[in-house]
Each structure stands twice: as C-alpha cells, then as structure tokens.
PDB file of N, CA and C in Angstrom:
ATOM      1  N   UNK A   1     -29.702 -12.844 -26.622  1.00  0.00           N
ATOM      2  CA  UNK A   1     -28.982 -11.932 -25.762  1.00  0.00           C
ATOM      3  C   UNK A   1     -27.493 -12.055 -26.034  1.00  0.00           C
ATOM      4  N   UNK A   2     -26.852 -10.824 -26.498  1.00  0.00           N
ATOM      5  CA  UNK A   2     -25.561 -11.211 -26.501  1.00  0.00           C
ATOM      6  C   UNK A   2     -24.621 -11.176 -24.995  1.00  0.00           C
ATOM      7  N   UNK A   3     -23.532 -11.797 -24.695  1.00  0.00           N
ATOM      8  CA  UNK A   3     -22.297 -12.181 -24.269  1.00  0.00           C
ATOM      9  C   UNK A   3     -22.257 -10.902 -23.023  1.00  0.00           C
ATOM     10  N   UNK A   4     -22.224  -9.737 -23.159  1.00  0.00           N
ATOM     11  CA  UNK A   4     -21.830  -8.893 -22.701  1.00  0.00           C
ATOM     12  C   UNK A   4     -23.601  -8.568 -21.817  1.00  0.00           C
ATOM     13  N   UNK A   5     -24.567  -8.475 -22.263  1.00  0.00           N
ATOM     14  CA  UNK A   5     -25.550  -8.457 -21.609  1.00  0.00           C
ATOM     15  C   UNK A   5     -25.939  -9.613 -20.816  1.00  0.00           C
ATOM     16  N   UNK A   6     -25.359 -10.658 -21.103  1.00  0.00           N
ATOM     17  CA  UNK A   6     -25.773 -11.868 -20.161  1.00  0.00           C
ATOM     18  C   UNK A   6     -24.747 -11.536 -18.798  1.00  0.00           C
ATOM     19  N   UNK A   7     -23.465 -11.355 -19.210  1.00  0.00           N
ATOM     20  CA  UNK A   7     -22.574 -10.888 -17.839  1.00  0.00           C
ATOM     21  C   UNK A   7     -23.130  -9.893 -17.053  1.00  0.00           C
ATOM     22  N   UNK A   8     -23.688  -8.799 -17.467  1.00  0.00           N
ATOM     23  CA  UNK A   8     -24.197  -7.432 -16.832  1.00  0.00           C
ATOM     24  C   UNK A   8     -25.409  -7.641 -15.735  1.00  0.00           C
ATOM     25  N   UNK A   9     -26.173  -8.710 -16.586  1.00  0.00           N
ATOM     26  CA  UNK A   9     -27.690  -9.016 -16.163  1.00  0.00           C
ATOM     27  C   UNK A   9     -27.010  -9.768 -14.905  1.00  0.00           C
ATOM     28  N   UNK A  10     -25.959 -11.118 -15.132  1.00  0.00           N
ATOM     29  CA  UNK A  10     -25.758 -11.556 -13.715  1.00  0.00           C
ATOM     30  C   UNK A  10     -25.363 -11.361 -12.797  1.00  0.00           C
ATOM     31  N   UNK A  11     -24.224 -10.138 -13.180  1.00  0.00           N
ATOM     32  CA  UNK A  11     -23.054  -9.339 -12.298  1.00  0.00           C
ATOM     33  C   UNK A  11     -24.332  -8.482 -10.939  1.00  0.00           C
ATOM     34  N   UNK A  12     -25.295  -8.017 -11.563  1.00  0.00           N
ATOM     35  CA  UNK A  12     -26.505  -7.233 -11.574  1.00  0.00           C
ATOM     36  C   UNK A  12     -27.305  -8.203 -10.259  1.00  0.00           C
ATOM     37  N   UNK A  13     -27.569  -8.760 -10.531  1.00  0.00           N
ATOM     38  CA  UNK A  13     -28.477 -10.028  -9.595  1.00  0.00           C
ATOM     39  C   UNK A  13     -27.615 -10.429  -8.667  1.00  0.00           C
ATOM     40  N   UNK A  14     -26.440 -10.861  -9.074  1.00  0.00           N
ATOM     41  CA  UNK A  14     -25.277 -11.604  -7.718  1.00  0.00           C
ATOM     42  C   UNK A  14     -25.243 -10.249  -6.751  1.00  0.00           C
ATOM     43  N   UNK A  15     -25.354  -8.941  -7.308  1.00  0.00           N
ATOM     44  CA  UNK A  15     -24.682  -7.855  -6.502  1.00  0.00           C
ATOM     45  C   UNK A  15     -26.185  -7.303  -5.626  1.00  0.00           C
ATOM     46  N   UNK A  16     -27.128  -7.665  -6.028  1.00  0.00           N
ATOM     47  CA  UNK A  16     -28.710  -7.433  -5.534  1.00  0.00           C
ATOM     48  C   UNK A  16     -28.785  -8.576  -4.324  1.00  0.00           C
ATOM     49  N   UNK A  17     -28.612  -9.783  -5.118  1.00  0.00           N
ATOM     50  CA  UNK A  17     -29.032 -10.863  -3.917  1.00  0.00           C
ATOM     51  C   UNK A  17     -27.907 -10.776  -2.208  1.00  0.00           C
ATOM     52  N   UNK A  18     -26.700 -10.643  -2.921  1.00  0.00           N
ATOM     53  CA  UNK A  18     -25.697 -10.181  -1.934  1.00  0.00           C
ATOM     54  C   UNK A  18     -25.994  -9.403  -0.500  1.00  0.00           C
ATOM     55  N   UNK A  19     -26.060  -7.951  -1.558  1.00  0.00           N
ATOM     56  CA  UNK A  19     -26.411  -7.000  -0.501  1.00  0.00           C
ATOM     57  C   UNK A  19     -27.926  -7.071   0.441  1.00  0.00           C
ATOM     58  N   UNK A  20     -28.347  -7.546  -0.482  1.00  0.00           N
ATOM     59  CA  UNK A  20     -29.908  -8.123   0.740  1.00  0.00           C
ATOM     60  C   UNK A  20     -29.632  -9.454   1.377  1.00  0.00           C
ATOM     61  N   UNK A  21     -28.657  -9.947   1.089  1.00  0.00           N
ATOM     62  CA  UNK A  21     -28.839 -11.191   2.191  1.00  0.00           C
ATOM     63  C   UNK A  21     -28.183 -10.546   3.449  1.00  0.00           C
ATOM     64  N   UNK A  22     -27.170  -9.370   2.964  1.00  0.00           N
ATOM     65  CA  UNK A  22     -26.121  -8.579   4.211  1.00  0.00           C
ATOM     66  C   UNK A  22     -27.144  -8.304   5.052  1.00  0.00           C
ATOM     67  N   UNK A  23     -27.759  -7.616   4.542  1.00  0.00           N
ATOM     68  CA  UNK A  23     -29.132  -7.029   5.787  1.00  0.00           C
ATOM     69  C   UNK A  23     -29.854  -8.060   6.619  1.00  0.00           C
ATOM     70  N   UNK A  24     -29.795  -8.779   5.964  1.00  0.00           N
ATOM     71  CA  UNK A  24     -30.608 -10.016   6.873  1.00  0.00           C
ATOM     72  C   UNK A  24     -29.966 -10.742   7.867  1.00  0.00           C
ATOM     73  N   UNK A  25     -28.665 -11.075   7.417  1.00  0.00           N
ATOM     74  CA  UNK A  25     -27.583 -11.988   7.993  1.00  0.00           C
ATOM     75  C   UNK A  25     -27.313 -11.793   9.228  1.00  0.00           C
ATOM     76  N   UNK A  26     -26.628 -10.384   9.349  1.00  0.00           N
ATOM     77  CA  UNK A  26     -25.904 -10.078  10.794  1.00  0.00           C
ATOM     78  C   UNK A  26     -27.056  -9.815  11.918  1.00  0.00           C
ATOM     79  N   UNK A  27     -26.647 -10.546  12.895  1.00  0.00           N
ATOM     80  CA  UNK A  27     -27.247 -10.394  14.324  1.00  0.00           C
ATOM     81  C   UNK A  27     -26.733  -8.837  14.944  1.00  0.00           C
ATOM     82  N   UNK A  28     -27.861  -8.225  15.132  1.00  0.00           N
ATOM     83  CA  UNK A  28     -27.594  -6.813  15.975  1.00  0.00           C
ATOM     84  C   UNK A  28     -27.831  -7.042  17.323  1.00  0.00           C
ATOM     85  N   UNK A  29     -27.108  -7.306  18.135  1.00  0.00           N
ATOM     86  CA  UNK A  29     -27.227  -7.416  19.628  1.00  0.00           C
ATOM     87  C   UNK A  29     -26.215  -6.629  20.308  1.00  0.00           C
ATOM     88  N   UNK A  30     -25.710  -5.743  20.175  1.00  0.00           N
ATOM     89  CA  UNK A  30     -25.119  -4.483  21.215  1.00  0.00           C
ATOM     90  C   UNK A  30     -25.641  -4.482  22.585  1.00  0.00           C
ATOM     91  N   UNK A  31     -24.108  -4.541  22.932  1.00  0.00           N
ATOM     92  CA  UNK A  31     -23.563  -4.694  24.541  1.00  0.00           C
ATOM     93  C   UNK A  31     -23.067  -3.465  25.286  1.00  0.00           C
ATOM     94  N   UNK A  32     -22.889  -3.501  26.283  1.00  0.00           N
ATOM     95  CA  UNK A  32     -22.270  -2.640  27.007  1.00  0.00           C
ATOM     96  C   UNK A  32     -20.816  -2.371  26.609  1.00  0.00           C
ATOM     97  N   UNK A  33     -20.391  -3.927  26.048  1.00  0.00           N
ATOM     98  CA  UNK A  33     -18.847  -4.026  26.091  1.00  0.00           C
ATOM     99  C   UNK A  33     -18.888  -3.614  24.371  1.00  0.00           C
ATOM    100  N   UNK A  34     -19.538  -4.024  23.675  1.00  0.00           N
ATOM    101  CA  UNK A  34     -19.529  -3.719  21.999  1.00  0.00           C
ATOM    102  C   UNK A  34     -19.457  -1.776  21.973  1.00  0.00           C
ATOM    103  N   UNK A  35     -20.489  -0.991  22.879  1.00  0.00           N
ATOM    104  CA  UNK A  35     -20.639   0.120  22.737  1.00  0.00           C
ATOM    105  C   UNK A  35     -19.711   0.829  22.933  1.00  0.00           C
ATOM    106  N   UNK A  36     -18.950   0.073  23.953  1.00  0.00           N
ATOM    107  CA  UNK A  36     -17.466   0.856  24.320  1.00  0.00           C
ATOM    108  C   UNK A  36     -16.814   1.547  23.298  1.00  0.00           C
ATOM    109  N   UNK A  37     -15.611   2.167  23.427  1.00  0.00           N
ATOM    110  CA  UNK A  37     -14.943   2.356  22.533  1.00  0.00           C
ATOM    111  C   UNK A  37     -13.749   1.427  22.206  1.00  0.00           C
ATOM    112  N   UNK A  38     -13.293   0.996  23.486  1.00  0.00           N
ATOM    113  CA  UNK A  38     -11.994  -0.172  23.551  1.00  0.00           C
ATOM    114  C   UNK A  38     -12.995  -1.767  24.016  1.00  0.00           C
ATOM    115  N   UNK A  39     -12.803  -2.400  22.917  1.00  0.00           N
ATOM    116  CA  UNK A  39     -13.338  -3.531  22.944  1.00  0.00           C
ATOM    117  C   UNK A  39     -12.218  -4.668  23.316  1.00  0.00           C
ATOM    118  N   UNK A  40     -10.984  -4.253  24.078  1.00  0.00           N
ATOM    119  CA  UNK A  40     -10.058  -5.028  23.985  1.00  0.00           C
ATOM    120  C   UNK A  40     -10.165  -5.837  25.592  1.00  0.00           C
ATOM    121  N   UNK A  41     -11.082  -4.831  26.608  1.00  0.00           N
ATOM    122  CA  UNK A  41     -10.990  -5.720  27.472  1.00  0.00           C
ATOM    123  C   UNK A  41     -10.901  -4.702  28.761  1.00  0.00           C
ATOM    124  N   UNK A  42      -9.410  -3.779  28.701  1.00  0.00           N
ATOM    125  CA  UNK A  42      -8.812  -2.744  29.173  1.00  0.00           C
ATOM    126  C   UNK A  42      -9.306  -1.612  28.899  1.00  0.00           C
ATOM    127  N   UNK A  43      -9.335  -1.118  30.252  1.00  0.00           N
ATOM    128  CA  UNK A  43      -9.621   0.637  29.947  1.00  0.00           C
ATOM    129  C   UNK A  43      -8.165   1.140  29.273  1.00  0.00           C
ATOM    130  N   UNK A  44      -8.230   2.268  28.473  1.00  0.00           N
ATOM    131  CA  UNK A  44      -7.356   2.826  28.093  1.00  0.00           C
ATOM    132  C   UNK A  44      -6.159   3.496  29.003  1.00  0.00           C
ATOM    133  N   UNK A  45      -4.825   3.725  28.680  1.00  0.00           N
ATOM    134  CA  UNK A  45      -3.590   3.900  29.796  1.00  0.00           C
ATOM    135  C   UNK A  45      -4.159   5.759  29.555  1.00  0.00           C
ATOM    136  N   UNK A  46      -3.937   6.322  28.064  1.00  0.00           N
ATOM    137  CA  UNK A  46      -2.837   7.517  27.670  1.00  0.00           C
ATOM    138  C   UNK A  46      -4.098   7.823  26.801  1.00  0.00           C
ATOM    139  N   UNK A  47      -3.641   9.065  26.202  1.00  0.00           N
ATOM    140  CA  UNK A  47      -4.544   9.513  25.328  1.00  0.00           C
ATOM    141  C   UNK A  47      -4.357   8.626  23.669  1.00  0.00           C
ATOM    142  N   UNK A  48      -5.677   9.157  23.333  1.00  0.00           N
ATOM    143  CA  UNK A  48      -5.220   7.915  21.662  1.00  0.00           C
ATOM    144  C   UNK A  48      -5.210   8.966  20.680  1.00  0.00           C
ATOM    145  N   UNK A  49      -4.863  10.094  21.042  1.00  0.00           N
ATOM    146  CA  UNK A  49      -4.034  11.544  19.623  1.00  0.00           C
ATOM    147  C   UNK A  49      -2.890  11.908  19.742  1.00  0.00           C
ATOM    148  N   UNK A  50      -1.797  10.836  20.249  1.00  0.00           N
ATOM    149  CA  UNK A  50      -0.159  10.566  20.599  1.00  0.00           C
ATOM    150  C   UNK A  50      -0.214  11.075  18.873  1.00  0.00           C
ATOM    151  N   UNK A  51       0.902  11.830  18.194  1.00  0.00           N
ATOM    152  CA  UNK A  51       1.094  12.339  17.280  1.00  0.00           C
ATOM    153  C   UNK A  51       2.242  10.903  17.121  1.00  0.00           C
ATOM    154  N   UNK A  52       2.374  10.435  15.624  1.00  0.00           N
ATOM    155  CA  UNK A  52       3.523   9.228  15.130  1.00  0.00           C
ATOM    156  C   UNK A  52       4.592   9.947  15.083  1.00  0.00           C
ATOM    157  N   UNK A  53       5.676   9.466  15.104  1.00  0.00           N
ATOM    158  CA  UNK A  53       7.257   9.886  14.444  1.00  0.00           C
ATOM    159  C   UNK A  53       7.410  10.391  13.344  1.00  0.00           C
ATOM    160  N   UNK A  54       8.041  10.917  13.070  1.00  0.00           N
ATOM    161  CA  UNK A  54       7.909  11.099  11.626  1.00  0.00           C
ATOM    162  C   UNK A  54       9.149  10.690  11.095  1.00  0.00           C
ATOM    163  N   UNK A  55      10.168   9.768  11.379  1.00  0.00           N
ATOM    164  CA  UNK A  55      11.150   8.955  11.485  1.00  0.00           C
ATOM    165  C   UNK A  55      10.485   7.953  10.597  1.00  0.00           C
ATOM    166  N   UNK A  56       9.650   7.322  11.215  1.00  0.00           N
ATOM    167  CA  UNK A  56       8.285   6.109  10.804  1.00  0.00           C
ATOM    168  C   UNK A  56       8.000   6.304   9.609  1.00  0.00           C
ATOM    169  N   UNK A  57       6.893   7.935   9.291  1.00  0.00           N
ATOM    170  CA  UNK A  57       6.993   7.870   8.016  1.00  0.00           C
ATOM    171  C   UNK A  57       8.355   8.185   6.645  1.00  0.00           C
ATOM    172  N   UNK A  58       9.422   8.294   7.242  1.00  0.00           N
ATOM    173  CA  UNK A  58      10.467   8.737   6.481  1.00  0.00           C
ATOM    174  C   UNK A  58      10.652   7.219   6.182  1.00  0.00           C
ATOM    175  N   UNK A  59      11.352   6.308   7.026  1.00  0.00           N
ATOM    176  CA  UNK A  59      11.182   5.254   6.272  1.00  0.00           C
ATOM    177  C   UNK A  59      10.331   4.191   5.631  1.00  0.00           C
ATOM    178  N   UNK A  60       9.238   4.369   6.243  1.00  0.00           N
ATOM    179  CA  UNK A  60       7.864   4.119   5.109  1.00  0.00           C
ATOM    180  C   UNK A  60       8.068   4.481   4.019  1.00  0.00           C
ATOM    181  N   UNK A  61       8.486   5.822   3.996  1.00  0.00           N
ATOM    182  CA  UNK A  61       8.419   6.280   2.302  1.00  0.00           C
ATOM    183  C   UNK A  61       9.675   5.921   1.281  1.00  0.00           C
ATOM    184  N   UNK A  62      10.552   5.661   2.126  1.00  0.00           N
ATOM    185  CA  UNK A  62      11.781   5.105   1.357  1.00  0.00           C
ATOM    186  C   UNK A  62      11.440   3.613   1.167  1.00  0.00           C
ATOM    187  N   UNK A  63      10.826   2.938   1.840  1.00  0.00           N
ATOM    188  CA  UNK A  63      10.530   1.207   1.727  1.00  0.00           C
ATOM    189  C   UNK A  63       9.546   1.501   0.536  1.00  0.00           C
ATOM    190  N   UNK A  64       8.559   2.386   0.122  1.00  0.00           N
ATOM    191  CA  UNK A  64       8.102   2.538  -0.647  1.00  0.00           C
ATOM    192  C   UNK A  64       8.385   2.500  -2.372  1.00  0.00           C
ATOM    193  N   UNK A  65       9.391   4.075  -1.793  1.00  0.00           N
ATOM    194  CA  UNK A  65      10.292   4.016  -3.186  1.00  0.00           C
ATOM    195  C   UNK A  65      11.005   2.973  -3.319  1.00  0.00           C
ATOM    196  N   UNK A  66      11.995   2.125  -2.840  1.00  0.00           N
ATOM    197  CA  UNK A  66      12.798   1.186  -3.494  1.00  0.00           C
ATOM    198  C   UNK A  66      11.872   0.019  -3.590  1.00  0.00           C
ATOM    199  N   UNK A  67      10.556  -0.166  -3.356  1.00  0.00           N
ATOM    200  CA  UNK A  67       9.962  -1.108  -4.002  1.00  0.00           C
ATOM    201  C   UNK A  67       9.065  -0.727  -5.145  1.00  0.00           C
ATOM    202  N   UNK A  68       9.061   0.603  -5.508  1.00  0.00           N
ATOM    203  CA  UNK A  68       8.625   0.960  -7.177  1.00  0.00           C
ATOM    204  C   UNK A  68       9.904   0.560  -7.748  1.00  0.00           C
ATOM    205  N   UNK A  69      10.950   0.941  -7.083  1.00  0.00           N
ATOM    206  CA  UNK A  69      12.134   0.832  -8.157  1.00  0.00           C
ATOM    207  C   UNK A  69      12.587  -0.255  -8.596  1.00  0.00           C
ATOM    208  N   UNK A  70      11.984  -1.190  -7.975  1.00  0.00           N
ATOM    209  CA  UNK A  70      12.133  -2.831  -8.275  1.00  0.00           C
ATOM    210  C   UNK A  70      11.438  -2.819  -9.520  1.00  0.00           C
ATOM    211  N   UNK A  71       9.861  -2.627  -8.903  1.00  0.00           N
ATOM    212  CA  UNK A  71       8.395  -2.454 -10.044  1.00  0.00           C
ATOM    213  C   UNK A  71       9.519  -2.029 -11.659  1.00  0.00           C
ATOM    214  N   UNK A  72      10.053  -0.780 -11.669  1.00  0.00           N
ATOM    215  CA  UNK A  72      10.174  -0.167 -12.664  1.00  0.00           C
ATOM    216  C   UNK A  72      11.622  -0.969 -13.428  1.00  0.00           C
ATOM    217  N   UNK A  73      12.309  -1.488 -12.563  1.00  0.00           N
ATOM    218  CA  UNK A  73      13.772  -2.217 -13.037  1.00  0.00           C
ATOM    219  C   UNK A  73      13.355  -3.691 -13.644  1.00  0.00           C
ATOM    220  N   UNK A  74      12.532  -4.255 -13.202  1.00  0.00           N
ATOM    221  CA  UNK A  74      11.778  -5.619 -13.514  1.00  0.00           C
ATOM    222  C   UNK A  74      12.237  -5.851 -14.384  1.00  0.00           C
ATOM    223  N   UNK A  75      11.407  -4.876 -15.807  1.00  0.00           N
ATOM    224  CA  UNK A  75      11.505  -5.716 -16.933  1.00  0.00           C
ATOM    225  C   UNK A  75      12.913  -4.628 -17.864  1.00  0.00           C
ATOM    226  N   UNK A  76      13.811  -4.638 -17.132  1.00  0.00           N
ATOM    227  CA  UNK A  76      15.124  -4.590 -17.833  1.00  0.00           C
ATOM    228  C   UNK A  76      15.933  -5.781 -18.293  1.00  0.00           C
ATOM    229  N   UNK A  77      16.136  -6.425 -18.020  1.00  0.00           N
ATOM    230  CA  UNK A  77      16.815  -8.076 -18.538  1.00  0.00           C
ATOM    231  C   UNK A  77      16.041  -8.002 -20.554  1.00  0.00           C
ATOM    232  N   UNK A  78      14.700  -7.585 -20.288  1.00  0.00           N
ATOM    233  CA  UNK A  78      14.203  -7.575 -21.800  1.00  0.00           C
ATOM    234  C   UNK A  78      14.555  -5.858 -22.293  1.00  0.00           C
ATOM    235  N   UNK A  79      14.975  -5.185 -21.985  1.00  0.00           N
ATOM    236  CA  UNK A  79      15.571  -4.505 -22.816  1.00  0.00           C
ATOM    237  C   UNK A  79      16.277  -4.708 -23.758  1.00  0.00           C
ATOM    238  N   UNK A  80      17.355  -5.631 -23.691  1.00  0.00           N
ATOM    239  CA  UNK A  80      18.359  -6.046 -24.862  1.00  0.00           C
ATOM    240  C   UNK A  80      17.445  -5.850 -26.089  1.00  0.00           C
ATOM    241  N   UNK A  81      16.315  -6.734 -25.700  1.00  0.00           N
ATOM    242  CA  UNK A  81      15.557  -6.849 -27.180  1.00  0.00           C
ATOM    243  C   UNK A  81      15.241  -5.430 -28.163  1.00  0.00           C
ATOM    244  N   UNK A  82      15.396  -4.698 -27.436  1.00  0.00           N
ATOM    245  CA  UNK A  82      14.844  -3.121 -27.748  1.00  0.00           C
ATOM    246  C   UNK A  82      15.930  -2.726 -29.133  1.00  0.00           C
ATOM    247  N   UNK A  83      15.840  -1.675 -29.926  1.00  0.00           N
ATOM    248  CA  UNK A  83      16.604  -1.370 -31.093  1.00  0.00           C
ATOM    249  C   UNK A  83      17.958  -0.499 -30.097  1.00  0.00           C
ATOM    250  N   UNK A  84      17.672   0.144 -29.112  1.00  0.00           N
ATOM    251  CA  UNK A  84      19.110   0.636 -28.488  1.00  0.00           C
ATOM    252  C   UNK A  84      19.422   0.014 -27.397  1.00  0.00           C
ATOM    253  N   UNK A  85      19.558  -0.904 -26.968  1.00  0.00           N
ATOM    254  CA  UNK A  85      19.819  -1.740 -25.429  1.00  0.00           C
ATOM    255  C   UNK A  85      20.800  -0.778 -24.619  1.00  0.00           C
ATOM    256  N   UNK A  86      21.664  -0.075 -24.796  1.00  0.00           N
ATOM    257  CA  UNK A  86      22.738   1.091 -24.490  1.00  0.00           C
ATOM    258  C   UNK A  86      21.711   1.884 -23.885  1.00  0.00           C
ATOM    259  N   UNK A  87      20.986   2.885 -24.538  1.00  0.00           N
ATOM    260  CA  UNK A  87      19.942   3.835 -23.678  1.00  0.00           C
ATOM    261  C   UNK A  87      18.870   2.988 -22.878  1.00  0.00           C
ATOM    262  N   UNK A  88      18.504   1.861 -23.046  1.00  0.00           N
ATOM    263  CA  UNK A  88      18.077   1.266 -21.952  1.00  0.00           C
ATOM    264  C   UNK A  88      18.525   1.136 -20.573  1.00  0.00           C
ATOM    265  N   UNK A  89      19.347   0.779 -21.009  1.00  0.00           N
ATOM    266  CA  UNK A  89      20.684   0.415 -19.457  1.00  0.00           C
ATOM    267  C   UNK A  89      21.368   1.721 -18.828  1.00  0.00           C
ATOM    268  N   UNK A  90      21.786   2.999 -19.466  1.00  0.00           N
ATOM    269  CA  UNK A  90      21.635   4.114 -18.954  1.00  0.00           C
ATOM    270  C   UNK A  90      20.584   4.873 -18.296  1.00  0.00           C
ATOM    271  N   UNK A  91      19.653   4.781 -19.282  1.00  0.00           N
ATOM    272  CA  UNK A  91      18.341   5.071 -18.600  1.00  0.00           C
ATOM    273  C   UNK A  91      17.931   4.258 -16.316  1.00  0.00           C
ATOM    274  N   UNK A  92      18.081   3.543 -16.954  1.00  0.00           N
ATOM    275  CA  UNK A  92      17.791   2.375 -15.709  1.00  0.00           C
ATOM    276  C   UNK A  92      19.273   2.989 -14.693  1.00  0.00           C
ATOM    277  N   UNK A  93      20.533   2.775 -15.044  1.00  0.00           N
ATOM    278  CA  UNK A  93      21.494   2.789 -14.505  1.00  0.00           C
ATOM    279  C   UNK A  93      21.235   4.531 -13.682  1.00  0.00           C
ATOM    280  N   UNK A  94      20.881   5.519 -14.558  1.00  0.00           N
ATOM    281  CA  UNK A  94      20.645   6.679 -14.005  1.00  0.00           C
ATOM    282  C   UNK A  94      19.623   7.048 -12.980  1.00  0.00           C
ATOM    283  N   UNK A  95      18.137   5.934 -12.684  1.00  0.00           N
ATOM    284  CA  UNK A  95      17.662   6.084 -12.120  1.00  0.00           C
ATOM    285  C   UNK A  95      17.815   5.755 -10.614  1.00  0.00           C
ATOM    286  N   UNK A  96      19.038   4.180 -10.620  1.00  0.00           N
ATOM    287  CA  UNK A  96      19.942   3.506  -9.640  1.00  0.00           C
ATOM    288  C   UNK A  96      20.612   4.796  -9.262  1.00  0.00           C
ATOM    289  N   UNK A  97      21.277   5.172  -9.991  1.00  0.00           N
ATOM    290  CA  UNK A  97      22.239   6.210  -9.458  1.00  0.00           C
ATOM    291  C   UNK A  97      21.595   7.184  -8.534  1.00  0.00           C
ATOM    292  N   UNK A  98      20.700   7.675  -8.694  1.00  0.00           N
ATOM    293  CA  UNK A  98      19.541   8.927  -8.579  1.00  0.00           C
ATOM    294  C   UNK A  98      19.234   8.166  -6.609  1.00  0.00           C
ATOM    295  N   UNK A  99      18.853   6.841  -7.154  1.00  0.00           N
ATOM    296  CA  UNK A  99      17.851   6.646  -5.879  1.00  0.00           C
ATOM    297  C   UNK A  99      18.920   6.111  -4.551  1.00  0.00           C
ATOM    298  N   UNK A 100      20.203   5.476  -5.613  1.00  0.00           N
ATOM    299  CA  UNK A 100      21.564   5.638  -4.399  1.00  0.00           C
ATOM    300  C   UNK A 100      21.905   7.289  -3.665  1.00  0.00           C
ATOM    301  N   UNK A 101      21.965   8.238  -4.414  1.00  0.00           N
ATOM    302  CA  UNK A 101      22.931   9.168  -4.238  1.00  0.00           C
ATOM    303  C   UNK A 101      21.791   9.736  -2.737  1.00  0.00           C
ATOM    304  N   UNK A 102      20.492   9.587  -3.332  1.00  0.00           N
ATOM    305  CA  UNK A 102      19.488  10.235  -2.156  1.00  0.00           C
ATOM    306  C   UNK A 102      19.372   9.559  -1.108  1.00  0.00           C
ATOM    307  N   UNK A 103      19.815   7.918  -1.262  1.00  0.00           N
ATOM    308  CA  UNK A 103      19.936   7.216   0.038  1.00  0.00           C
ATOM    309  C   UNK A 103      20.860   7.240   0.655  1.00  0.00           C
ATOM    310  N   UNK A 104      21.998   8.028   0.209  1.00  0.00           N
ATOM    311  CA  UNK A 104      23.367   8.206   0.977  1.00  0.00           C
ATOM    312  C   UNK A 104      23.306   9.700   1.736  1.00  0.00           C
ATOM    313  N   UNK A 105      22.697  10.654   1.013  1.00  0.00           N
ATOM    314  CA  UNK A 105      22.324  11.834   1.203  1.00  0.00           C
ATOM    315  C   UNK A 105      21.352  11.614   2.892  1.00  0.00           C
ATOM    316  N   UNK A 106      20.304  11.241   2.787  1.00  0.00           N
ATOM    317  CA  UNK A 106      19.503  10.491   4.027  1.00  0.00           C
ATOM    318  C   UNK A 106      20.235  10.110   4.902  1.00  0.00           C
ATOM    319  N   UNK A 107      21.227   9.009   4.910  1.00  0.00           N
ATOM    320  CA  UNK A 107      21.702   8.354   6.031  1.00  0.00           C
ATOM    321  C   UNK A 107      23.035   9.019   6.275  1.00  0.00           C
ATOM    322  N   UNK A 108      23.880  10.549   5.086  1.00  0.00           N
ATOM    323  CA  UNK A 108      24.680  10.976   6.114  1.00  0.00           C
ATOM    324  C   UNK A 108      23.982  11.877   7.198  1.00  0.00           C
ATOM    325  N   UNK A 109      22.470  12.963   6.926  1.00  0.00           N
ATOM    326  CA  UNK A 109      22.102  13.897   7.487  1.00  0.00           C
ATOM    327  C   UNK A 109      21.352  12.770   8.350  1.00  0.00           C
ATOM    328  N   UNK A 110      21.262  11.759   8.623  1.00  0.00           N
ATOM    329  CA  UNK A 110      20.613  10.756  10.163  1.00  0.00           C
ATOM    330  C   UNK A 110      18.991  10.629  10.071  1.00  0.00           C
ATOM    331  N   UNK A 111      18.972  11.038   8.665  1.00  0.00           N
ATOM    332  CA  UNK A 111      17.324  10.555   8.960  1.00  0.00           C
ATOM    333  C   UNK A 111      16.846   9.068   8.930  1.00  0.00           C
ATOM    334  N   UNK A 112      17.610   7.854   9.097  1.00  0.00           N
ATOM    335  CA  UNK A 112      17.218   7.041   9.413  1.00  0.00           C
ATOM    336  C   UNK A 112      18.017   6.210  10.747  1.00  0.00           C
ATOM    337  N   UNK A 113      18.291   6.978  11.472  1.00  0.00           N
ATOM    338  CA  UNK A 113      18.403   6.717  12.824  1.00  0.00           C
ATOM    339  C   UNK A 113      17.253   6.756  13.769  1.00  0.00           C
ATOM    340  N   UNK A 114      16.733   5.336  14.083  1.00  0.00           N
ATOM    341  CA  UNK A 114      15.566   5.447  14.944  1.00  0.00           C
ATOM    342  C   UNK A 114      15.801   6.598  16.371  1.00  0.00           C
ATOM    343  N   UNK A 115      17.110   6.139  17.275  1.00  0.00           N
ATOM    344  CA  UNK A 115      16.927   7.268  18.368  1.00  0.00           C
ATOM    345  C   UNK A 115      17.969   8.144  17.962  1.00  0.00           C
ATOM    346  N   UNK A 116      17.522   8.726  18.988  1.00  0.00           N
ATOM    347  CA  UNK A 116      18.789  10.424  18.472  1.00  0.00           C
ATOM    348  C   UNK A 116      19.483  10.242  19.642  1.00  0.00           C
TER     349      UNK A 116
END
C-alpha cells in the first residue's frame, strides 16, 4: 500500500469511528429550562431584533482593514532583496498613503464618533 493510501484509509476510519461515537456519547435529557429559548436563567427585558449600529460595523471594518495592512506590509523589510527595492517601498508607501488619507477622510466626516 502506498503512503498516500495508508493516510486516506486512516483519515477514513478516525472520521467513521468519531462520528459514531458522537451519536452514542451525548445524553438527551431535555428540560423545561433547556427547551426555553433563554437558558440564562431570566426571562427576557426587550425584544431580541434591536437592529446594531452601524457605527459598530464601520469600525469593525476599519479594525479589519488595518490588520490586512499589517498582513500585506509584513514582509517588506525583505524587499531590499528584490532587483528594484525603490518600487517596492513606493508600492507599500502608496498603499500607507491610500489607507491614511481614508482614515483622515472618516474621522473628519465623524464616522468614528461613538455618540453624536
């Protein structure tokens, strides 16, 4: 048997024996309090389709982007090695520029002011 069929065959069996031990394992005993919908203890205050901020997701999505832009700046220090290190560092420097000018743009029009 080669290498690649011996992995498949076991990957195969670990993922068989697994899922049938799942079925067996868990105790089904449902409660009054399990059936609920709020298992926390408390009846509910308010309704639970309160619409989010969208403040929230604005800066979600900016915490987002400047942590690709990390991702993507990383491996600049090894640019030098490259045959143009100059268009490296422009390249990079233009994308800084890009993701400053839109974060200044944002915080003069107040979209990251939590209250108004």
């Amino acid at each position: 048997m080669s290498l690649i069929t011996t992995i498949i065959t076991i990957a195969a069996v670990l993922s068989a024996v697994l899922a049938l031990v799942s079925f067996w394992l868990p105790q089904m005993t449902p409660d009054h309090e399990k059936l609920s919908p709020y298992e926390c203890g408390f009846d509910p205050l308010g309704s639970a389709r309160l619409p989010f901020s969208l403040r929230f997701f604005l800066v979600a999505i900016l915490f987002l982007l400047f942590d690709l832009e990390i991702a993507l700046l990383l491996p600049l220090p090894w640019g030098d090695q490259l045959p143009s290190p100059l268009a490296t560092f422009l390249w990079a420097a233009t994308v800084l520029i890009l993701l400053t000018l839109g974060l200044i743009y944002e915080w003069l029009q107040g979209g990251l002011e939590w209250a108004e």
